[in-house]
Protein backbone atom coordinates (compact mmCIF):
# COMPACT_ATOMS: atom_id res chain seq x y z
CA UNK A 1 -91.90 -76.36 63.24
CA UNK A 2 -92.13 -72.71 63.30
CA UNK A 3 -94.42 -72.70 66.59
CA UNK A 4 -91.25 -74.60 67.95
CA UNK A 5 -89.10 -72.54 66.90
CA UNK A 6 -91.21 -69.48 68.17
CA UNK A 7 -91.56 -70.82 71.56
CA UNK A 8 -87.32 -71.88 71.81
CA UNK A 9 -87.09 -67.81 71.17
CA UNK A 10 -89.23 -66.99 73.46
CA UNK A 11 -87.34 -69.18 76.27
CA UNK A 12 -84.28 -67.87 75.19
CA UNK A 13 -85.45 -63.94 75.27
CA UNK A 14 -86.81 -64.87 79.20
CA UNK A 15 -83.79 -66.25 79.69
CA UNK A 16 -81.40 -62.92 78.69
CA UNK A 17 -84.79 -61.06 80.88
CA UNK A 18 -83.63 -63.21 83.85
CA UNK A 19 -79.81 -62.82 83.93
CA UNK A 20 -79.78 -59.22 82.91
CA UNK A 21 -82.50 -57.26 84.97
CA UNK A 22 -83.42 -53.84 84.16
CA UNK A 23 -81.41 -52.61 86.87
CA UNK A 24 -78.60 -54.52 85.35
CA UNK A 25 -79.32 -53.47 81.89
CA UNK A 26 -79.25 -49.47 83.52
CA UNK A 27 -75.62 -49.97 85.07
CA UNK A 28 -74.57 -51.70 81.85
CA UNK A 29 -75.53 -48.70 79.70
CA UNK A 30 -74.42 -46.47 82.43
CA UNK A 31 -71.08 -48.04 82.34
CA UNK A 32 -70.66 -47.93 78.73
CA UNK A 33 -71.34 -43.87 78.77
CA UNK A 34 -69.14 -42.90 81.56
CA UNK A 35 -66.16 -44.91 79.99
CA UNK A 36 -66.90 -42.83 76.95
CA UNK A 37 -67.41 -39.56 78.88
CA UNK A 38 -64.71 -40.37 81.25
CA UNK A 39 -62.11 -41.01 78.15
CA UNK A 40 -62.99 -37.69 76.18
CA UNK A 41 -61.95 -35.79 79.56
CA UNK A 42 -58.74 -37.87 80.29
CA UNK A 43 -57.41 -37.89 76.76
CA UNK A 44 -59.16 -35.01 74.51
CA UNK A 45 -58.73 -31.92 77.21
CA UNK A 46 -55.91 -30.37 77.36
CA UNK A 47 -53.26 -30.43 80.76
CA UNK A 48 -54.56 -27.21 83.16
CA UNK A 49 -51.83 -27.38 84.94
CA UNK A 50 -50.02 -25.15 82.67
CA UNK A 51 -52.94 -22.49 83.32
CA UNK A 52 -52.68 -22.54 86.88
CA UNK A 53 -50.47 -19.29 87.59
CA UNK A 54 -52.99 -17.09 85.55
CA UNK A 55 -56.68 -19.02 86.25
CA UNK A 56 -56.11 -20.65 89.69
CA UNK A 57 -60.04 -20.49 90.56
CA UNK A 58 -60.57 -22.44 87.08
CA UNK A 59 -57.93 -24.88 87.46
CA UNK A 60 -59.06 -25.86 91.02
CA UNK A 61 -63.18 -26.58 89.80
CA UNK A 62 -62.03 -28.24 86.63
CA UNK A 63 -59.61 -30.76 89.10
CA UNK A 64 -62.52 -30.84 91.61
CA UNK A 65 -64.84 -31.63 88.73
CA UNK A 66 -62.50 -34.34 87.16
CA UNK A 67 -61.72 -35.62 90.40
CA UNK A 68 -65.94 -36.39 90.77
CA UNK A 69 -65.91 -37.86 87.54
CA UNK A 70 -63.46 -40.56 88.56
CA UNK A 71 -65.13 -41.43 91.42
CA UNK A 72 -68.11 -42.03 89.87
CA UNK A 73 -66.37 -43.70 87.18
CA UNK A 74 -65.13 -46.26 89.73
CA UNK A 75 -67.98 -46.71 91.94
CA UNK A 76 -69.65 -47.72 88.50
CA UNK A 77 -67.30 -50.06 87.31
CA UNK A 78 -67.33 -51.90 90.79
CA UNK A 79 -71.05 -52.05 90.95
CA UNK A 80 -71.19 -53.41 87.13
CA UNK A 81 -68.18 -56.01 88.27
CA UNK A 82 -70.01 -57.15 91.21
CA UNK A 83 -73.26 -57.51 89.23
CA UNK A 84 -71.37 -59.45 86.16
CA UNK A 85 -70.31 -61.93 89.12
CA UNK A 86 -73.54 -61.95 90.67
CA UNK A 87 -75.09 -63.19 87.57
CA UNK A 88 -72.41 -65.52 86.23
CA UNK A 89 -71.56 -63.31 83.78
CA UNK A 90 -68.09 -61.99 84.28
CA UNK A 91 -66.11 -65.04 82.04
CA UNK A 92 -68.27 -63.74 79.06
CA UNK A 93 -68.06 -60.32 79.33
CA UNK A 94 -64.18 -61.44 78.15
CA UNK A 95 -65.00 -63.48 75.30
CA UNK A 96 -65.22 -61.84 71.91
CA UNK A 97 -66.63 -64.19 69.22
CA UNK A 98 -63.48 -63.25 66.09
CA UNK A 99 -65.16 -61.45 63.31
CA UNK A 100 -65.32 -63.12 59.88
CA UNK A 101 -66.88 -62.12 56.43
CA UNK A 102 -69.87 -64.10 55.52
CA UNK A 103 -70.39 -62.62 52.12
CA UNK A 104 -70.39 -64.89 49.06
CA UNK A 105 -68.40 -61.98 47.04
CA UNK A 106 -66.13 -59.34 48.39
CA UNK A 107 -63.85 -57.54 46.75
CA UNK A 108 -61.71 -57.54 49.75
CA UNK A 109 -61.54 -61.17 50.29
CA UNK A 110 -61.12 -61.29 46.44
CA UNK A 111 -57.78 -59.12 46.98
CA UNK A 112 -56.47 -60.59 49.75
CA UNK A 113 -57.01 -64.32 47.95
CA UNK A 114 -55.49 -62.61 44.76
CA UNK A 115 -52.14 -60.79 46.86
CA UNK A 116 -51.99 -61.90 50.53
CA UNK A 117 -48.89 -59.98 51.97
CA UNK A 118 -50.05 -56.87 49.93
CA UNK A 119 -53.16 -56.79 51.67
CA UNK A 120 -52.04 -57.13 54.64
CA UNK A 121 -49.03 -54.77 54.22
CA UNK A 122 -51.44 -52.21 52.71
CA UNK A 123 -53.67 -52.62 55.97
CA UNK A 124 -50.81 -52.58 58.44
CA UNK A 125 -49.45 -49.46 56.70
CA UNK A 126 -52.62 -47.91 57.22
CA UNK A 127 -53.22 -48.17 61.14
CA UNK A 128 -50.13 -47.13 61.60
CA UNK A 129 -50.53 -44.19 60.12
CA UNK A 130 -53.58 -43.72 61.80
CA UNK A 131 -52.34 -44.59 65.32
CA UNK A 132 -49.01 -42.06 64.61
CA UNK A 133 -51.97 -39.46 63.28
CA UNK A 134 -54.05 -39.78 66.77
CA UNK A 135 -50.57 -39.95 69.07
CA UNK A 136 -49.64 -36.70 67.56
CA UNK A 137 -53.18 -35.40 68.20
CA UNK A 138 -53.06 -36.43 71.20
CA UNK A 139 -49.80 -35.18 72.31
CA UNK A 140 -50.44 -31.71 70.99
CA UNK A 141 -53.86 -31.92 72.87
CA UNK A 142 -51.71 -32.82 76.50
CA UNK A 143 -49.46 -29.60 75.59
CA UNK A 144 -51.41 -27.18 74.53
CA UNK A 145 -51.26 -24.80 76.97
CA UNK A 146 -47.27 -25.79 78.05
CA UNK A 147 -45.77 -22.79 74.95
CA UNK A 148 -48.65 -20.29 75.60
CA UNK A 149 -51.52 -20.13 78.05
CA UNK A 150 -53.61 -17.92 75.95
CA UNK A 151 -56.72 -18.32 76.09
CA UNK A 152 -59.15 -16.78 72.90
CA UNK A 153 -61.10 -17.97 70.19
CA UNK A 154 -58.41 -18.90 67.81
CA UNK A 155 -56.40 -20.89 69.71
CA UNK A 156 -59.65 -22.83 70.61
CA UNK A 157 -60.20 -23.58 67.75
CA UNK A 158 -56.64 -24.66 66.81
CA UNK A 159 -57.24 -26.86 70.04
CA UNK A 160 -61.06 -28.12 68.43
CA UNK A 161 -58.79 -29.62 65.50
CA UNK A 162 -56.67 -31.61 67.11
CA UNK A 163 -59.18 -32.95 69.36
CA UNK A 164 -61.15 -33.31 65.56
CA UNK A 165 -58.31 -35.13 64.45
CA UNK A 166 -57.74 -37.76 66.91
CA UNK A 167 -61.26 -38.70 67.36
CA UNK A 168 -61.35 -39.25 63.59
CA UNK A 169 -57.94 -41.00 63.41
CA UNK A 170 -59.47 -43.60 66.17
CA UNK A 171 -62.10 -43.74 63.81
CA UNK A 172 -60.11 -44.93 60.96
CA UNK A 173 -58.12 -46.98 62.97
CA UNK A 174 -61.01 -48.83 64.37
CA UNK A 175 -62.81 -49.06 60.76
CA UNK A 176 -59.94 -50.56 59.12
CA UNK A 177 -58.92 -52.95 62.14
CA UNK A 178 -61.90 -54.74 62.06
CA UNK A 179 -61.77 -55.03 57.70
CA UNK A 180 -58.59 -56.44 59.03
CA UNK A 181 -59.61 -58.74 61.51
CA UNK A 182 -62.90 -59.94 59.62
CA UNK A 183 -60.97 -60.37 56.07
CA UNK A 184 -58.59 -62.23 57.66
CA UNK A 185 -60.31 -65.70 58.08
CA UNK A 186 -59.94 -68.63 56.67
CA UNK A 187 -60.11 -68.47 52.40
CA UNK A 188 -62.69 -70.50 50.77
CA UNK A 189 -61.28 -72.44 47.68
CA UNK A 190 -62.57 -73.15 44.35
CA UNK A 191 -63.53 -76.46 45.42
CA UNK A 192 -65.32 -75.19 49.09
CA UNK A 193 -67.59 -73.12 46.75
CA UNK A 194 -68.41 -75.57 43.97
CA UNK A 195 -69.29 -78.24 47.04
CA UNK A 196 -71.50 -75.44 48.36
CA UNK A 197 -73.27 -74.58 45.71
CA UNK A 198 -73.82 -77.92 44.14
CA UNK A 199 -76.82 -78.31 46.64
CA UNK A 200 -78.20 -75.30 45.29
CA UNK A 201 -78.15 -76.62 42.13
CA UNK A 202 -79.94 -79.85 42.17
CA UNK A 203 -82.38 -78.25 44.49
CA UNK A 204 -82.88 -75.59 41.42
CA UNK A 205 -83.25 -78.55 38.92
């Protein structure tokens, strides 16, 4: 049983080799870090425009430099799309399997089961918070420069937190949506659990 079981992993691992080619595998990861990359610029640096009376010459290479970046971004994202339709691939690269808790005992499935709409209420209360946190951030991060275009250590530093704040509210707000999303499944009653374990039991005895 095991050898069978060895050699249906071993088809299944050639199988993932033949769909997803190293060259596949390389625009898959490249994908992944340019999104990233491409994000922190978009969202987490601040508008230039406001700097463009006093530092033209830096304004122009940072537009000609974020320009580059979203060409390459593109060209990318096409090549990645064409290669997730080459390979069949595109319908699953949409599908997200939901996320459920497998444990036999969590406290959070234990509160939920014991207060439903205060779980849920305490949850919802905290991404919003989290998502008003990071819109601030992220506003104040736009408009830095709109009030004062000065430029020193101080003020970038004022302009580190903000960008320190938002990337921990997402953070948060990620974290706690998916204790959301994977507490949220289907409760197991007292009689589920004594039909699951009673197998357990006269296999102990």
């Amino acid at each position: 049983m095991e050898e069978a079981r060895g050699i249906e992993s071993d088809v299944a691992i050639d199988k993932d080799k033949i769909l997803k080619s190293k060259f596949f595998l390389i625009v898959e990861k490249l994908s992944s870090a340019i999104n990233i990359v491409f994000s922190g610029v978009l969202f987490l640096t601040p508008s230039l425009c406001y700097l463009e009376d006093e530092y033209p010459e830096f304004v122009n290479v940072s537009s000609t430099a974020f320009t580059t970046l979203t060409l390459i971004d593109i060209f990318i994202q096409m090549t990645y799309g064409f290669l997730l339709v080459k390979n069949d691939l595109l319908e699953d690269s949409f599908k997200r399997k939901p996320k459920r808790c497998l444990k036999s005992v969590c406290s959070r499935c234990a509160a939920r089961r014991q207060d439903p709409k205060w779980f849920k209420l305490k949850y919802s209360f905290i991404l919003l918070a989290t998502f008003f946190f990071g819109a601030y951030s992220l506003w104040k991060i736009n408009t830095f420069f709109k009030a004062d275009q000065t430029v020193d250590f101080y003020r970038l530093f004022h302009l580190f937190g903000f960008q320190l704040n938002a990337l921990l509210s997402l953070m948060v707000f990620v974290f706690y949506g998916n204790q959301l999303e994977s507490h949220s499944g289907p409760l197991e009653t007292d009689d589920d659990l004594l039909e699951s374990q009673a197998p357990l039991g006269n296999k102990m005895v």
